[in-house]
Protein backbone atom coordinates (compact mmCIF):
# COMPACT_ATOMS: atom_id res chain seq x y z
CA UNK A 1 7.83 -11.89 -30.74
CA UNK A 2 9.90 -8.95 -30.92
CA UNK A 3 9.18 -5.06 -29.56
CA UNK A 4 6.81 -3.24 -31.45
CA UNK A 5 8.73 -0.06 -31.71
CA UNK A 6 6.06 3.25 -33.23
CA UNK A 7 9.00 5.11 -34.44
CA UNK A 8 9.70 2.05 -36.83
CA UNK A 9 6.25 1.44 -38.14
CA UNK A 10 5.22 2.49 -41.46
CA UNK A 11 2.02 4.20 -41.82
CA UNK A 12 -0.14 1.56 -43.73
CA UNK A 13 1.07 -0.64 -41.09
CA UNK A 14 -0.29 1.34 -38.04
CA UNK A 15 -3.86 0.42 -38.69
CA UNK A 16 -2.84 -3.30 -38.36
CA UNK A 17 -0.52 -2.87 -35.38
CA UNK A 18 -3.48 -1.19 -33.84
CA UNK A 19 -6.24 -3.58 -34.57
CA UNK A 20 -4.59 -6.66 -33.74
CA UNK A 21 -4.36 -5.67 -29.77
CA UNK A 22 -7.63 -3.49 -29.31
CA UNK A 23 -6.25 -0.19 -30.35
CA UNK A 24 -3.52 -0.46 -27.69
CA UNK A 25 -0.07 2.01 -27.24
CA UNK A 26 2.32 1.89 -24.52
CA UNK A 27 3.93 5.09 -23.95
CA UNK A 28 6.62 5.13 -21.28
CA UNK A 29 7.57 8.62 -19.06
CA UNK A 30 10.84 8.77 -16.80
CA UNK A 31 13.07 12.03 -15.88
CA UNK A 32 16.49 13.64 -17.27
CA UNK A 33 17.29 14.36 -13.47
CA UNK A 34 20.00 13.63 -10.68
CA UNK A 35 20.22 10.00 -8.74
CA UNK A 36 22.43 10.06 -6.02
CA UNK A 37 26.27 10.04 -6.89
CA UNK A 38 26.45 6.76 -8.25
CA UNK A 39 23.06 6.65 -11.10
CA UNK A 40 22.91 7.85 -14.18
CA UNK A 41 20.44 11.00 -14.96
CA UNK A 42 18.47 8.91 -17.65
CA UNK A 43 17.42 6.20 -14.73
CA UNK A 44 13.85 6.06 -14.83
CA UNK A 45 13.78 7.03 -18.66
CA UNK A 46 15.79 3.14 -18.68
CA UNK A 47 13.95 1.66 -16.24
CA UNK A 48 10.31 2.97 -18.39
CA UNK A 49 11.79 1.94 -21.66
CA UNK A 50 12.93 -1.03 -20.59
CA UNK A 51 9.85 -2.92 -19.31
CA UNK A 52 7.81 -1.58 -21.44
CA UNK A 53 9.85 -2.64 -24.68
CA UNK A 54 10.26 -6.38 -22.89
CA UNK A 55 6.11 -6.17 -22.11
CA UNK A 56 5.44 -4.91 -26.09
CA UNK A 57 7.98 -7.90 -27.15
CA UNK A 58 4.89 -10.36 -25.43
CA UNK A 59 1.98 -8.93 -26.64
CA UNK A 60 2.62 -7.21 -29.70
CA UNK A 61 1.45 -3.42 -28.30
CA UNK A 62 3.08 -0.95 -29.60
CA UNK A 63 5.87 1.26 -28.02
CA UNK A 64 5.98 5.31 -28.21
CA UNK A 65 9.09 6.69 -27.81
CA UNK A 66 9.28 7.44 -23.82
CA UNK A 67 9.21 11.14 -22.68
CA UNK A 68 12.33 11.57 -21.09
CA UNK A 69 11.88 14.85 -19.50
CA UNK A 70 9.34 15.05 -16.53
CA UNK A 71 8.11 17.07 -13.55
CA UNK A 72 11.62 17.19 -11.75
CA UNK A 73 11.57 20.01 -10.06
CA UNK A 74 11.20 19.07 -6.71
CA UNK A 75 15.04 17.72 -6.98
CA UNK A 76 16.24 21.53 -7.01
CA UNK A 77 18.93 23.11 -8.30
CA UNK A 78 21.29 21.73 -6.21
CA UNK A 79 22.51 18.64 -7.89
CA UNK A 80 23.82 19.36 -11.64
CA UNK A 81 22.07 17.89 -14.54
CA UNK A 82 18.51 18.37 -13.65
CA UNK A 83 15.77 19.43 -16.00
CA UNK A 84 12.50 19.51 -15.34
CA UNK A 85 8.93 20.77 -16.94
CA UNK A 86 6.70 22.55 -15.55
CA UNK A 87 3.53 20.60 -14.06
CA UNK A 88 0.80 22.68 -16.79
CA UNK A 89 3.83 21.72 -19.54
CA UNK A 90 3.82 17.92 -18.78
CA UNK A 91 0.23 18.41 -18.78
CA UNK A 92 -0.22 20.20 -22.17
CA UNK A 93 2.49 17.79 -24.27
CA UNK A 94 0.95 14.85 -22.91
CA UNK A 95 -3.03 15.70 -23.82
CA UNK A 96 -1.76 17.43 -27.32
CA UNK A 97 0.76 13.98 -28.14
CA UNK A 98 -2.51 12.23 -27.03
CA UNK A 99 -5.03 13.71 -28.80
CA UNK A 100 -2.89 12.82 -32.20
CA UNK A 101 -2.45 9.35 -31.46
CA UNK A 102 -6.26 9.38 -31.16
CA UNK A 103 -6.98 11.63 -34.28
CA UNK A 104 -4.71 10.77 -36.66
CA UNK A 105 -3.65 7.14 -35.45
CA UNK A 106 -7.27 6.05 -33.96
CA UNK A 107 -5.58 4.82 -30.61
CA UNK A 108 -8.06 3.89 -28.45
CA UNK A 109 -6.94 2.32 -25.59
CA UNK A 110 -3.37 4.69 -24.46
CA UNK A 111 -1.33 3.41 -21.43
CA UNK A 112 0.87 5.65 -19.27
CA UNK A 113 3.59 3.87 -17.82
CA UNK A 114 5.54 6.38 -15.29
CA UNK A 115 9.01 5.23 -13.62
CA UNK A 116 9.42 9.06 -12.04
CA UNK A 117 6.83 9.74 -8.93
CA UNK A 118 6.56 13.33 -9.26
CA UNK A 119 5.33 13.23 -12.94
CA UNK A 120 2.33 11.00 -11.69
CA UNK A 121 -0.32 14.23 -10.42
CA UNK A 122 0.61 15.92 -13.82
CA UNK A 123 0.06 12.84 -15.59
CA UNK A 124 -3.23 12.03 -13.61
CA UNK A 125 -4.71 15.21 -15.05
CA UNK A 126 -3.66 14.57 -18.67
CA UNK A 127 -5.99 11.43 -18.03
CA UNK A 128 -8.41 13.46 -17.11
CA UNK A 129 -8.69 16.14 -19.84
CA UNK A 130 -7.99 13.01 -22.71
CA UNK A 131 -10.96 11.50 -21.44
CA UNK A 132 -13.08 14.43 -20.88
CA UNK A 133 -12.11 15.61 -24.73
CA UNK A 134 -12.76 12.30 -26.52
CA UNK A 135 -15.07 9.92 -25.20
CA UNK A 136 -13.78 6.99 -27.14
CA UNK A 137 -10.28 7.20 -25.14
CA UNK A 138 -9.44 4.67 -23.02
CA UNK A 139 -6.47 5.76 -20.90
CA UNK A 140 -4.41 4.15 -17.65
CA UNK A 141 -1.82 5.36 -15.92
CA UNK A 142 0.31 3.14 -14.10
CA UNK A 143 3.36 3.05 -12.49
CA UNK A 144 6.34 0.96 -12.44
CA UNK A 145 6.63 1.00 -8.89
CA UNK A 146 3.22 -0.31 -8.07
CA UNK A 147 2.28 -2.76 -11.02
CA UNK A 148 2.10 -5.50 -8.16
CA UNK A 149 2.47 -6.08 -4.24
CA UNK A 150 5.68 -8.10 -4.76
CA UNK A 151 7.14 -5.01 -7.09
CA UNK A 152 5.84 -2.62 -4.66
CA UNK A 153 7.35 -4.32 -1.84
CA UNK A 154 10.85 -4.42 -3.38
CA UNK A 155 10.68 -0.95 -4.01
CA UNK A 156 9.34 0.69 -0.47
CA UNK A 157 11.64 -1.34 1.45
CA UNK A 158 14.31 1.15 2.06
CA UNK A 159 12.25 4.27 2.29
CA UNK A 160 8.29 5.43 1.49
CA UNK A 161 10.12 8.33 -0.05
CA UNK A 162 12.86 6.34 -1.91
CA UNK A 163 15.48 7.52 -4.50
CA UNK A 164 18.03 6.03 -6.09
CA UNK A 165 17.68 3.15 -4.12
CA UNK A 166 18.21 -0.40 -3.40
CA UNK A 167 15.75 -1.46 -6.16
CA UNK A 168 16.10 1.12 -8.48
CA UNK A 169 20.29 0.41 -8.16
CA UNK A 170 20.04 -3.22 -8.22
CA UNK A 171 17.85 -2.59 -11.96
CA UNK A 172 20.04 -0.39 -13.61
CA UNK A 173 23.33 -2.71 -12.29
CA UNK A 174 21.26 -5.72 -14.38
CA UNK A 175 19.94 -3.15 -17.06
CA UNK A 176 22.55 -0.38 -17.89
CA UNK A 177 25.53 -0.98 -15.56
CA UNK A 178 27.32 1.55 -17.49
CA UNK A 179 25.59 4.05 -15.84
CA UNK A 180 25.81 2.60 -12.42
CA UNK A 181 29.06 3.87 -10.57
CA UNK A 182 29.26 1.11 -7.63
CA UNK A 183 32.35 2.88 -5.94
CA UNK A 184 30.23 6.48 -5.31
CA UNK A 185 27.12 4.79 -3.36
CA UNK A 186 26.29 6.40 -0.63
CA UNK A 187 22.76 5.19 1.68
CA UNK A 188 20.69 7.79 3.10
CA UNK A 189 17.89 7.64 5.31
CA UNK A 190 14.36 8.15 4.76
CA UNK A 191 13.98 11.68 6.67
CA UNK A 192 10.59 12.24 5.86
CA UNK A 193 8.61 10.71 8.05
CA UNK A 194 6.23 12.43 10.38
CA UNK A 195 6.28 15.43 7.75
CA UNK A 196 3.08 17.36 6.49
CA UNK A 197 4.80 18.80 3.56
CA UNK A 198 6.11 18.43 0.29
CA UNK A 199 9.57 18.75 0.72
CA UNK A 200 12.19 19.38 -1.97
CA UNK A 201 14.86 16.40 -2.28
CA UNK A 202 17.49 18.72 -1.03
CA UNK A 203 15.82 19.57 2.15
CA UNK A 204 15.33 15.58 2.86
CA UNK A 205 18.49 13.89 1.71
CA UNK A 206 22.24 15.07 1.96
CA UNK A 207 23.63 13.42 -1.79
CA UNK A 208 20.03 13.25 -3.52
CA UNK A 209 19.39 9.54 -3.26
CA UNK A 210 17.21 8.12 0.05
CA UNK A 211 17.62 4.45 0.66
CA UNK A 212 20.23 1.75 1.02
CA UNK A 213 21.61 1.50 -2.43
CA UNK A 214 24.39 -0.49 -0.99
CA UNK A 215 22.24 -3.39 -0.69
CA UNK A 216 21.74 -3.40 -4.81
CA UNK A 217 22.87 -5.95 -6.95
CA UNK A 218 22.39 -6.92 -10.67
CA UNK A 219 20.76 -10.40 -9.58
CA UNK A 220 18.67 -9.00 -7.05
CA UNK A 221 17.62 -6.34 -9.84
CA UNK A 222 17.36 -9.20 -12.76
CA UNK A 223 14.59 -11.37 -10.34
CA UNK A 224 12.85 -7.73 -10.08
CA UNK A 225 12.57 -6.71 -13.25
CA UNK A 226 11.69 -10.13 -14.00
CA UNK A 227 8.71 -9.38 -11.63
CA UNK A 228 7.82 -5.81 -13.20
CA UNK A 229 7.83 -7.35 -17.01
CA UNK A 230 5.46 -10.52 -16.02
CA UNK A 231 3.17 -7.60 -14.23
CA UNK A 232 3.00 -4.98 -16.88
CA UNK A 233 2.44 -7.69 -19.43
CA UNK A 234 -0.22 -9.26 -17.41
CA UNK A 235 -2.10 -6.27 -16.82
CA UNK A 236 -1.61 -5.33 -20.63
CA UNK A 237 -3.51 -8.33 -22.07
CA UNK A 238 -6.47 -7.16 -19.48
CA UNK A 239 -6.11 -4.01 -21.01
CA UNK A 240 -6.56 -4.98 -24.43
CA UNK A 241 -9.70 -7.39 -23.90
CA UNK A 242 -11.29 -5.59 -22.18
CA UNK A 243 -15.22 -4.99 -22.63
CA UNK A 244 -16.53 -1.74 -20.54
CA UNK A 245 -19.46 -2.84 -18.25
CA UNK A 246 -21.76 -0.03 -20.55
CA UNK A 247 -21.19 1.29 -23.64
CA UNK A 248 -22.93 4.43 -24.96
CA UNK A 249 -22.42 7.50 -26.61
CA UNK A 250 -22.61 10.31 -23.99
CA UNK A 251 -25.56 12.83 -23.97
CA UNK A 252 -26.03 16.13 -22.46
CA UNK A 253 -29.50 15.86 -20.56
CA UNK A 254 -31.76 18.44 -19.40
């Protein structure tokens, strides 16, 4: 099967797209914002494309074009080629993008597949206000980082507050090496343990990345993605069967 790409659908063929995986649309998020020395701005853009075109390529669910500017602004100024939203303009884009896949393209099942940690909380309360507004709405958010222990584990194991890191070097040397430069790595230690705050990146880390990129390598980042595809695609054909323990149309009750 090959990826099920929305921007190359015709409209009569939407409806059929649609109703032959439960109403079903992956739509990946990643950031236009600084990795370290040695990554490419457009990292987790790649990294959210890229699983999610190789999961639509199994189960036939559709792929909207990712957003590839998020919440970023906790990487400062500092670093050039940052841009970031603001966390009430992620919000509004996704719930108003949302609300016309619903309306216009009857979507009912919408999955939010996040490679950048900082857009999750704005993302979060898109979920919420898409499911408050229409009550036949399914929507998940999940993120690439967490879409099973063994993914998880690959990526945590430099840092809880990792960056540019071993895992997320090792994917782009196997996904887009051309925007991998191997002699600029530079580790940098997790420094934010023990903290109570939100820190900005350039309070935490001295050359934006936090981890032991050194480590990567394209094989080690092949056997992960490898791991994040059979995840997303496993969790995906859950998604699309499934039957809500109640169904009923909601009432306001005095």
């Amino acid at each position: 099967m090959s990826v099920v790409l929305w921007e190359n659908l015709t409209w009569p063929e939407v409806p059929e797209v649609l109703a032959r995986c439960g109403g079903a649309v992956l739509w990946p998020f990643g950031a236009t914002e600084q990795h370290g020395p040695h990554l490419g701005l457009g990292t987790d853009t790649i990294i959210a494309r890229s699983v999610c075109e190789a999961a639509s390529a199994r189960t036939g669910v559709p792929m909207f074009p990712p957003l590839p500017i998020g919440l970023s602004s906790g990487h400062s100024r500092k670093w050039p080629g940052t841009v970031s939203l603001t966390p009430q303009s992620l919000i509004a884009v996704v719930t108003e993008i949302g609300g016309w896949l619903h309306e216009a393209a009857n979507v009912r099942r919408l999955i939010l597949v996040n490679a950048h940690v900082t857009n999750f909380a704005p993302l979060r309360c898109a979920l919420e206000v898409l499911r408050d507004k229409y009550h036949n709405l399914l929507v998940a958010l999940w993120p690439t980082a967490d879409l099973s222990s063994e993914v998880r584990a690959a990526f945590y194991a430099d840092g809880s507050d990792w960056h540019a890191n071993d895992a997320e070097t090792s994917l782009m040397l196997y996904l887009h090496p051309a925007a991998v430069r191997p002699e600029c790595i530079q580790d940098d230690p997790d420094r934010t343990g023990g903290h109570h705050f939100a820190c900005r990146v350039d309070q935490t880390s001295t050359n934006g990345s936090t981890g032991s990129p050194s480590l990567a390598s394209a094989e080690k980042g092949a056997a992960l993605f490898a791991l994040m595809v059979e995840a997303l695609t496993v969790r995906l054909r859950e998604a699309t069967e499934l039957k809500l323990p109640l169904s009923a149309e909601p009432k306001n009750e005095l």
